[in-house]
C-alpha atoms as a PDB file:
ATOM      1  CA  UNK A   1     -34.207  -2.135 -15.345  1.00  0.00           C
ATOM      2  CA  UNK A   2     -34.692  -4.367 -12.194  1.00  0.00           C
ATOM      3  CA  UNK A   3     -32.152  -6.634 -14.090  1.00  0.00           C
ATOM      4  CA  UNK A   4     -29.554  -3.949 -13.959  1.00  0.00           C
ATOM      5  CA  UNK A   5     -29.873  -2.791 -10.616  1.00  0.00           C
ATOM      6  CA  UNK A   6     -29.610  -6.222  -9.333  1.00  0.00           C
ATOM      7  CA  UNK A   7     -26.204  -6.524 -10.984  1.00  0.00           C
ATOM      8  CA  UNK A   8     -24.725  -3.032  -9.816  1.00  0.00           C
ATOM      9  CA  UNK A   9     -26.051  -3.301  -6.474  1.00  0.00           C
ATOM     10  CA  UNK A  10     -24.348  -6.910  -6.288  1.00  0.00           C
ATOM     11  CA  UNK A  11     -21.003  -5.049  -8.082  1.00  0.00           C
ATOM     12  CA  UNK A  12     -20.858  -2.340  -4.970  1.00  0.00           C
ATOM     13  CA  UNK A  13     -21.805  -5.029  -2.311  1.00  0.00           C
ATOM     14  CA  UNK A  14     -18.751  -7.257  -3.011  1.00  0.00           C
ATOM     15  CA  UNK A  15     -16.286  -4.305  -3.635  1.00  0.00           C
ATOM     16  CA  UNK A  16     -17.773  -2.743   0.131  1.00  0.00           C
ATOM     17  CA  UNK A  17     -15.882  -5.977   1.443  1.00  0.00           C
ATOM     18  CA  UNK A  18     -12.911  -3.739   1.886  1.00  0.00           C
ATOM     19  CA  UNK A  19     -14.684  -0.622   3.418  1.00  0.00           C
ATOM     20  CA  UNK A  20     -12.422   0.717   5.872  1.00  0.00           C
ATOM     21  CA  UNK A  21      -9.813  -1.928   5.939  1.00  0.00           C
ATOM     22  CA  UNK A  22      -6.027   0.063   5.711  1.00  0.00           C
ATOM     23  CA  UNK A  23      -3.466  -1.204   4.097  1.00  0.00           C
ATOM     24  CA  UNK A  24      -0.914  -2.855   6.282  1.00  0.00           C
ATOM     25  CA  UNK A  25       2.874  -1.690   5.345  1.00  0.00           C
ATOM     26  CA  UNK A  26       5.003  -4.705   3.714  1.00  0.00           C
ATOM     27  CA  UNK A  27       7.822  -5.511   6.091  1.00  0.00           C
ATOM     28  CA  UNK A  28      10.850  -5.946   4.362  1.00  0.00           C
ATOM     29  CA  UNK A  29      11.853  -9.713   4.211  1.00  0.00           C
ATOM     30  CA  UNK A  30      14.762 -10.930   7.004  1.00  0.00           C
ATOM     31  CA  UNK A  31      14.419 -14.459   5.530  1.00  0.00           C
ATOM     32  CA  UNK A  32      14.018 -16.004   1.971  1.00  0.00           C
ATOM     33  CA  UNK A  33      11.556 -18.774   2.457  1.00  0.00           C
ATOM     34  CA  UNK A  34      12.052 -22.234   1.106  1.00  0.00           C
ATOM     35  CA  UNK A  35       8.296 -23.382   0.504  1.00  0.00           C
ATOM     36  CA  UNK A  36       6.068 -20.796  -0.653  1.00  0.00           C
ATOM     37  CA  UNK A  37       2.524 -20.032   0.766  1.00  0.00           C
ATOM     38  CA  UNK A  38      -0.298 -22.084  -0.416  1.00  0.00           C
ATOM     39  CA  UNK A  39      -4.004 -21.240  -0.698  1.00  0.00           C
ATOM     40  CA  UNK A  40      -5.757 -22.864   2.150  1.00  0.00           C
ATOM     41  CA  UNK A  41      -9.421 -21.020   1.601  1.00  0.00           C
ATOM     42  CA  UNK A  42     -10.681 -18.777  -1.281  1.00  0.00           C
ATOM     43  CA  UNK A  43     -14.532 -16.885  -1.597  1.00  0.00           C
ATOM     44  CA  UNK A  44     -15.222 -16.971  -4.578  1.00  0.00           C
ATOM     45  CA  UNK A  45     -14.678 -14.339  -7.305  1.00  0.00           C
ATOM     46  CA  UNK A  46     -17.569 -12.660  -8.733  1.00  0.00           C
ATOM     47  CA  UNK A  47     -17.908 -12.324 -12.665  1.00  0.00           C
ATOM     48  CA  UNK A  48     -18.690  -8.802 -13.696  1.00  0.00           C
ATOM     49  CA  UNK A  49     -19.035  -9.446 -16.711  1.00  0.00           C
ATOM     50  CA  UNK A  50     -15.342  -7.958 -18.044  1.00  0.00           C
ATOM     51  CA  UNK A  51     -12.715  -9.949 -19.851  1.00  0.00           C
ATOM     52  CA  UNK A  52      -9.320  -8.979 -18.457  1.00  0.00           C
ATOM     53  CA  UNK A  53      -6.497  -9.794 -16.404  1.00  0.00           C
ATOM     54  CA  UNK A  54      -4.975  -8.365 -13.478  1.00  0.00           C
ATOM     55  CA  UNK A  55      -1.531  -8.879 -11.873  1.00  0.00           C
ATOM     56  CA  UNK A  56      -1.195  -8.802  -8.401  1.00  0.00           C
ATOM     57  CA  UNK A  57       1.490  -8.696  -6.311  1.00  0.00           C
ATOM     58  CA  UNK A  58       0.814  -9.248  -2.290  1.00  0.00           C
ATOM     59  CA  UNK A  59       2.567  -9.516   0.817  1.00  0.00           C
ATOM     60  CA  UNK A  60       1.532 -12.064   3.220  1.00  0.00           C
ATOM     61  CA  UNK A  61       2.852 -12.485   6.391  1.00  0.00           C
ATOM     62  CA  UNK A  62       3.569 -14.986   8.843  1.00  0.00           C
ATOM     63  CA  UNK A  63       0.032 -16.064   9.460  1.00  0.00           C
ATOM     64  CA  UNK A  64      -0.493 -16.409   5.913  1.00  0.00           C
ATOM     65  CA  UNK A  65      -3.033 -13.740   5.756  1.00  0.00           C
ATOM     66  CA  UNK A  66      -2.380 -11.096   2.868  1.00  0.00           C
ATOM     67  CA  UNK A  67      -1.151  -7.580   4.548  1.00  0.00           C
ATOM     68  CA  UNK A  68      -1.546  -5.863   2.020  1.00  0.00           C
ATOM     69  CA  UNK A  69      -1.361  -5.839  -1.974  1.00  0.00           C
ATOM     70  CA  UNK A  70      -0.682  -3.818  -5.439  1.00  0.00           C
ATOM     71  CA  UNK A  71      -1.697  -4.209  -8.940  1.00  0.00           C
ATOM     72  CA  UNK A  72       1.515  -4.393 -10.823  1.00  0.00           C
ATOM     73  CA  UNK A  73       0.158  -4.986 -14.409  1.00  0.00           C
ATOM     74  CA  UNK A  74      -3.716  -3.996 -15.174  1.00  0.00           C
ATOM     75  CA  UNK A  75      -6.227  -5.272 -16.369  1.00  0.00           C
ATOM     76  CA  UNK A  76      -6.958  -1.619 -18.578  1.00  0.00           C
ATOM     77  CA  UNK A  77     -10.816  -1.582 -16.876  1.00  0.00           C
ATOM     78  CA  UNK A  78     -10.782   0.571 -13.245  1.00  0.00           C
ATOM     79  CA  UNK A  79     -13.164  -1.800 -11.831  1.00  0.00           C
ATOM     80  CA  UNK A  80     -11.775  -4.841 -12.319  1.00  0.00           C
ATOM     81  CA  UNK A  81      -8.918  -3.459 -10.951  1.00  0.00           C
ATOM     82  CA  UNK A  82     -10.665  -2.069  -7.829  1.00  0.00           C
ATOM     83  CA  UNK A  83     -12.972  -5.129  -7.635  1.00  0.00           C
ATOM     84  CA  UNK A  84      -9.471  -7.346  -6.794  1.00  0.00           C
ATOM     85  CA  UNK A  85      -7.922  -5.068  -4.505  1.00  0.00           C
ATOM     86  CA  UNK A  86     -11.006  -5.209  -2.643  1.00  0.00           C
ATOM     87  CA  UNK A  87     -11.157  -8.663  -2.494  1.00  0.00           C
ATOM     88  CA  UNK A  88      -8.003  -9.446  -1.161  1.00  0.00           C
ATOM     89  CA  UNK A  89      -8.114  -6.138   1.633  1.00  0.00           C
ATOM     90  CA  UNK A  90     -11.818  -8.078   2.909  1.00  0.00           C
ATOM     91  CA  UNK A  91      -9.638 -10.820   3.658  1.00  0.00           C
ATOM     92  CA  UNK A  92     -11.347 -13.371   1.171  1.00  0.00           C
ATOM     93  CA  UNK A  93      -7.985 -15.498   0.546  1.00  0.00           C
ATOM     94  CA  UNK A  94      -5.889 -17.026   2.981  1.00  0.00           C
ATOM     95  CA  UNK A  95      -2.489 -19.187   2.824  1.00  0.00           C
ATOM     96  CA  UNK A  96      -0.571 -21.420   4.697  1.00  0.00           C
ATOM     97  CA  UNK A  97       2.291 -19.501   5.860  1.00  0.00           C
ATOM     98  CA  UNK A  98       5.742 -19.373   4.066  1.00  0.00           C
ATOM     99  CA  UNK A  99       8.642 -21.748   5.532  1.00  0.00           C
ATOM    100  CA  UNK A 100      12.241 -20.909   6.074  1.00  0.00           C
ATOM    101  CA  UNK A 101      14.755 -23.156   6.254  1.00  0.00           C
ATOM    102  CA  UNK A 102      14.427 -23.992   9.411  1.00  0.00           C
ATOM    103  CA  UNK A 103      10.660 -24.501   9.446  1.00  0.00           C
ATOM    104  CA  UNK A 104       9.488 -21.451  10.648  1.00  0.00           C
ATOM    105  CA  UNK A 105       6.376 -19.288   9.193  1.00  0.00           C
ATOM    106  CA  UNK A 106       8.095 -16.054   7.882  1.00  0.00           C
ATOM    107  CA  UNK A 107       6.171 -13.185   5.506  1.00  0.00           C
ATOM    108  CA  UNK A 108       6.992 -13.014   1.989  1.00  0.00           C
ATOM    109  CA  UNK A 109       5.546 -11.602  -1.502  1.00  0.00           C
ATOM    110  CA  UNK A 110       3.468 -13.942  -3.845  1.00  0.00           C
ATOM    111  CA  UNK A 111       2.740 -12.694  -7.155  1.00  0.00           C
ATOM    112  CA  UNK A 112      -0.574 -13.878  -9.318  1.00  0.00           C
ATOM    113  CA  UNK A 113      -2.703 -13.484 -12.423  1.00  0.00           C
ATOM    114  CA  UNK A 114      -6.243 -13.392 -12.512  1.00  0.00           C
ATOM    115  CA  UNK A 115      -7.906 -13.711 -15.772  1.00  0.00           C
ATOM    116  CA  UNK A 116     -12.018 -13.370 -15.782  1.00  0.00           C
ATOM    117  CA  UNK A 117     -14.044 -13.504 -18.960  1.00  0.00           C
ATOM    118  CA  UNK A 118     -17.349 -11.729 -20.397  1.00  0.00           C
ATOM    119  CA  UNK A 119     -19.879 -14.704 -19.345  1.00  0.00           C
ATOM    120  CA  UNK A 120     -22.660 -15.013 -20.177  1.00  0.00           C
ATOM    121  CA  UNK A 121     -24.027 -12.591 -23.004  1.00  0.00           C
ATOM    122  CA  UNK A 122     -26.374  -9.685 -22.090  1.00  0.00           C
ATOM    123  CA  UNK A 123     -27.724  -6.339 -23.150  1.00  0.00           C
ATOM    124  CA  UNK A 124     -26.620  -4.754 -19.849  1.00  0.00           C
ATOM    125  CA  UNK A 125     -23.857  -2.154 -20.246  1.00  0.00           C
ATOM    126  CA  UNK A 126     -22.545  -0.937 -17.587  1.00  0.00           C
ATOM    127  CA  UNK A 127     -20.676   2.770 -17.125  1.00  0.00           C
ATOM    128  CA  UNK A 128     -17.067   3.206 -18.196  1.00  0.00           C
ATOM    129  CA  UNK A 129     -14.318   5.662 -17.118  1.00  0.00           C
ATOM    130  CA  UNK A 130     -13.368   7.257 -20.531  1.00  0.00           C
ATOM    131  CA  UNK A 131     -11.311   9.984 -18.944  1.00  0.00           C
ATOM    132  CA  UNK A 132      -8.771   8.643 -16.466  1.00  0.00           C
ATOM    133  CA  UNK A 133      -6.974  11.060 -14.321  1.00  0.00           C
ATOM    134  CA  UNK A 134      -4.144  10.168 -11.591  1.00  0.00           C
ATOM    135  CA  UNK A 135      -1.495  12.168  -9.144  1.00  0.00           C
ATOM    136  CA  UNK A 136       1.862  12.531 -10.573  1.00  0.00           C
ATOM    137  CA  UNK A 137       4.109   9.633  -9.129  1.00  0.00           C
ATOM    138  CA  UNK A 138       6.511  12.141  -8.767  1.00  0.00           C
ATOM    139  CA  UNK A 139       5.063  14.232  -6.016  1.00  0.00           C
ATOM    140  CA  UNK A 140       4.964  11.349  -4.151  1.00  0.00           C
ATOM    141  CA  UNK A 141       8.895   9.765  -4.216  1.00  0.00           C
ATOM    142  CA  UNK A 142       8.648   7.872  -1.314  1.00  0.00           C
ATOM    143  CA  UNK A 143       5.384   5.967  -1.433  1.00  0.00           C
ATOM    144  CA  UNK A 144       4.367   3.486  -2.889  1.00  0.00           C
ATOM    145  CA  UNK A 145       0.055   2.725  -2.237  1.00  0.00           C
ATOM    146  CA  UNK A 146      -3.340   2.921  -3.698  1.00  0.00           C
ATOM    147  CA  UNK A 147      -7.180   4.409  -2.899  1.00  0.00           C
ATOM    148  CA  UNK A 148     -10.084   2.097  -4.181  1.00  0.00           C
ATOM    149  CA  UNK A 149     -12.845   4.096  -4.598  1.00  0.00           C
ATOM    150  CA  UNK A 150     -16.274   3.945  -5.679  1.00  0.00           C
ATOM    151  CA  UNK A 151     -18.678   6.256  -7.326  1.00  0.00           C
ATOM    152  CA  UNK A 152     -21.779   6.396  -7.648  1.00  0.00           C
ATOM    153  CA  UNK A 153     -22.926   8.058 -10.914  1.00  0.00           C
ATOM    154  CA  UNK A 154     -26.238   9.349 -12.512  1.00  0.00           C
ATOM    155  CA  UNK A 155     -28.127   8.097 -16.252  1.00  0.00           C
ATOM    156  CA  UNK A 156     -25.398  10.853 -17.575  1.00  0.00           C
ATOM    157  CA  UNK A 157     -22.333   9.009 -15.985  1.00  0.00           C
ATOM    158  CA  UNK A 158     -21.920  11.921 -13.922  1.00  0.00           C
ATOM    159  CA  UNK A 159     -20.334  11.312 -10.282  1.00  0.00           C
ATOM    160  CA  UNK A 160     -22.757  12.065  -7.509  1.00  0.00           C
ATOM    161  CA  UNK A 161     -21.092  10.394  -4.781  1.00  0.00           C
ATOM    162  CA  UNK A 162     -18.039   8.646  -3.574  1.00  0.00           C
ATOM    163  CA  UNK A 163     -16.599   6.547  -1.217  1.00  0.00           C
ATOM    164  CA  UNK A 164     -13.625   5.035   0.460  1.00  0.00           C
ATOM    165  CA  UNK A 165     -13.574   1.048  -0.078  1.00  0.00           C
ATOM    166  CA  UNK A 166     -10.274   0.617   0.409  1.00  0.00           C
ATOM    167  CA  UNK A 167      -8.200   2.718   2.395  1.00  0.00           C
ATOM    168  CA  UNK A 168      -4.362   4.062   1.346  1.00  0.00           C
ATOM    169  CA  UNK A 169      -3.699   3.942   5.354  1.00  0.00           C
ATOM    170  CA  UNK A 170      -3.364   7.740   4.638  1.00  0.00           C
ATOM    171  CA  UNK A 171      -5.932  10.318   5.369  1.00  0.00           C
ATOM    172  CA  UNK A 172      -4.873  12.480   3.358  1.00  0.00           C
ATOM    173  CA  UNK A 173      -4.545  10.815   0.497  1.00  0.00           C
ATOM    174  CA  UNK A 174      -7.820   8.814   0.826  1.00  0.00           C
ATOM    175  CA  UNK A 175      -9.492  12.541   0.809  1.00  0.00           C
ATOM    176  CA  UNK A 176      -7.636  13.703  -2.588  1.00  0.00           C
ATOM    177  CA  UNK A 177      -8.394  10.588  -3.757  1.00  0.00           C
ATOM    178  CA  UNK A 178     -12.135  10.908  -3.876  1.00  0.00           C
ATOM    179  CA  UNK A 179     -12.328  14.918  -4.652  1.00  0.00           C
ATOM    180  CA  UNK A 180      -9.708  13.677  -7.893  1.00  0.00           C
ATOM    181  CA  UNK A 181     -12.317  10.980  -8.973  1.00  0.00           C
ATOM    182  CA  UNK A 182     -15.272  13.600  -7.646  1.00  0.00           C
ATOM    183  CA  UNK A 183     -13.872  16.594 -10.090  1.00  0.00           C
ATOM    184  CA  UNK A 184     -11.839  15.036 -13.004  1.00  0.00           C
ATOM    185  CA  UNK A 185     -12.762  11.512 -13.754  1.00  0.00           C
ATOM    186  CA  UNK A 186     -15.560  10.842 -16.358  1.00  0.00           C
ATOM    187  CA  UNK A 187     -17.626   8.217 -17.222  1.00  0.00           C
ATOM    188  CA  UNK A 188     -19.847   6.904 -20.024  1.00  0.00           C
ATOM    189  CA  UNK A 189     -22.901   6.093 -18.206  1.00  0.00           C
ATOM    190  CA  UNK A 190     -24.880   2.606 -17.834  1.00  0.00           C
ATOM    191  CA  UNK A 191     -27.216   1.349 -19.895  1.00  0.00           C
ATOM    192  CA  UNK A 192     -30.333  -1.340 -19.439  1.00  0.00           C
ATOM    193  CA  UNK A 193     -31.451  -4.237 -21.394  1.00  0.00           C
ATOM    194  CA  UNK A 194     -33.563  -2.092 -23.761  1.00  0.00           C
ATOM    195  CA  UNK A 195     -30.597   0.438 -23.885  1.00  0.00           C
ATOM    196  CA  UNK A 196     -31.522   3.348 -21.538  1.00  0.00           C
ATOM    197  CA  UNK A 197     -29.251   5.316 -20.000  1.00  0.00           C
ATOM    198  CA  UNK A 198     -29.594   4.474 -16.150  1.00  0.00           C
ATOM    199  CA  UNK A 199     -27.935   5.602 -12.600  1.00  0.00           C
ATOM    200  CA  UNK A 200     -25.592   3.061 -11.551  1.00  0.00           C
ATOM    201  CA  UNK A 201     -22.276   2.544  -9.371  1.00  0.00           C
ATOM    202  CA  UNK A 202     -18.762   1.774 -10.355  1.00  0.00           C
ATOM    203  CA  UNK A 203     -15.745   2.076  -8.487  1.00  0.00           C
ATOM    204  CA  UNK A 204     -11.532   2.725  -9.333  1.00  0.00           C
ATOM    205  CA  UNK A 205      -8.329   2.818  -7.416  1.00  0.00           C
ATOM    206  CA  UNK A 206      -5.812   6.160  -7.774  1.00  0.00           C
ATOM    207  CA  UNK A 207      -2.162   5.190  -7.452  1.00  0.00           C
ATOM    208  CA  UNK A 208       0.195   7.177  -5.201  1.00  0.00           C
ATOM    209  CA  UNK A 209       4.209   7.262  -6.074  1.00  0.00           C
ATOM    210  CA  UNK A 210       3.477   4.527  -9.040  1.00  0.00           C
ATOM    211  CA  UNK A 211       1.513   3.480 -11.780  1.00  0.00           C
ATOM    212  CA  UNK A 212       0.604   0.011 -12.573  1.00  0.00           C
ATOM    213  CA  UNK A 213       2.168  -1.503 -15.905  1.00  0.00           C
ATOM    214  CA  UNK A 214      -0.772  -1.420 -18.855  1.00  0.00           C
ATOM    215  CA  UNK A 215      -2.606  -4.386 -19.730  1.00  0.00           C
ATOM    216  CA  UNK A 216      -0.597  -6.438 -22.517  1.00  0.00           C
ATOM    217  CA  UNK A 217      -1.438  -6.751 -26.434  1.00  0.00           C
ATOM    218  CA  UNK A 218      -1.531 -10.291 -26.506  1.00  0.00           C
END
């Protein structure tokens, strides 16, 4: 049990890194650059024990600090999802800046794959969405953002709680965010090392005016 806690607890720690932190609107790009942003400093990513990978697509601007950024293929499991967009809204990765011809630093859109694996084996299972419920991209036609949020769920996997960890930059739809995860999402809850049902944490973004390509087969 104390096992378990320690490893949710750590899970909602490192995806609070993006409490409160809006996401910036991409700029459109007034130059193509000729030598691509490079990763200058990286925290490291935390394993939570899920194999999966996520496709990212980011906009980083003329510092070389990432503005803002969107999961354009998932990795089919909410948190991982959630877990990345937090960790690039805290800040945790930063770039040299793009170059234009002429030298300059200029914004521009880098695309990546991360790809995490189980770990190391263990008993701990830890609470799943099984029903998945998000606003209808077309009531949204000219947006294009996301609401991490986590949840905080009893030994039934029922929600209890949530909150904003990463912020859509709308109020709005930060609030129907968390009442749409609060009222329709479910979740199988977690389990400890000897297999009983515990209260635990978790945490999933909602997608306004798009939807994230799924996962692929191979």
């Amino acid at each position: 049990m104390k096992k378990t806690s320690m490893i949710l607890a750590a899970i909602i720690i490192l995806l609070g890194m993006g409490a409160l932190m809006p996401q910036a609107d991409a700029a459109v790009e007034e130059h193509r650059p000729v030598q691509p942003p490079q990763v200058v400093q990286r925290a490291p990513l935390y394993n939570l024990g899920i194999e999966g990978r996520v496709h990212l697509n980011m906009y980083v601007d003329a510092e070389g600090k990432v503005a803002s950024a969107q999961i354009i293929q998932s990795s089919g499991y909410p948190l991982l999802d959630a877990y990345m967009l937090a960790y690039f809204h805290a800040g945790s990765v930063t770039f040299s800046p793009a170059l234009d011809a002429a030298g300059q630093p200029v914004p521009c859109y880098v695309r990546q794959m991360f790809s995490f694996s189980k770990g190391e084996e263990t008993q701990i299972k830890l609470a799943e969405a099984v029903k998945q419920v998000q606003p209808k991209v077309k009531n949204y036609p000219d947006v294009k953002t996301q609401t991490v949020i986590s949840a905080k769920l009893d030994d039934k996997g029922k929600v209890q709680e949530t909150k904003i960890l990463v912020s859509s930059g709308n109020e709005e739809y930060d609030t129907a965010a968390a009442e749409l995860v609060q009222k329709k999402w479910k979740f199988s809850p977690a389990h400890d090392a000897e297999g009983k049902a515990v209260a635990s944490g978790t945490a999933c973004v909602i997608y306004f005016g798009y939807l994230p390509d799924p996962p692929s087969e191979s």
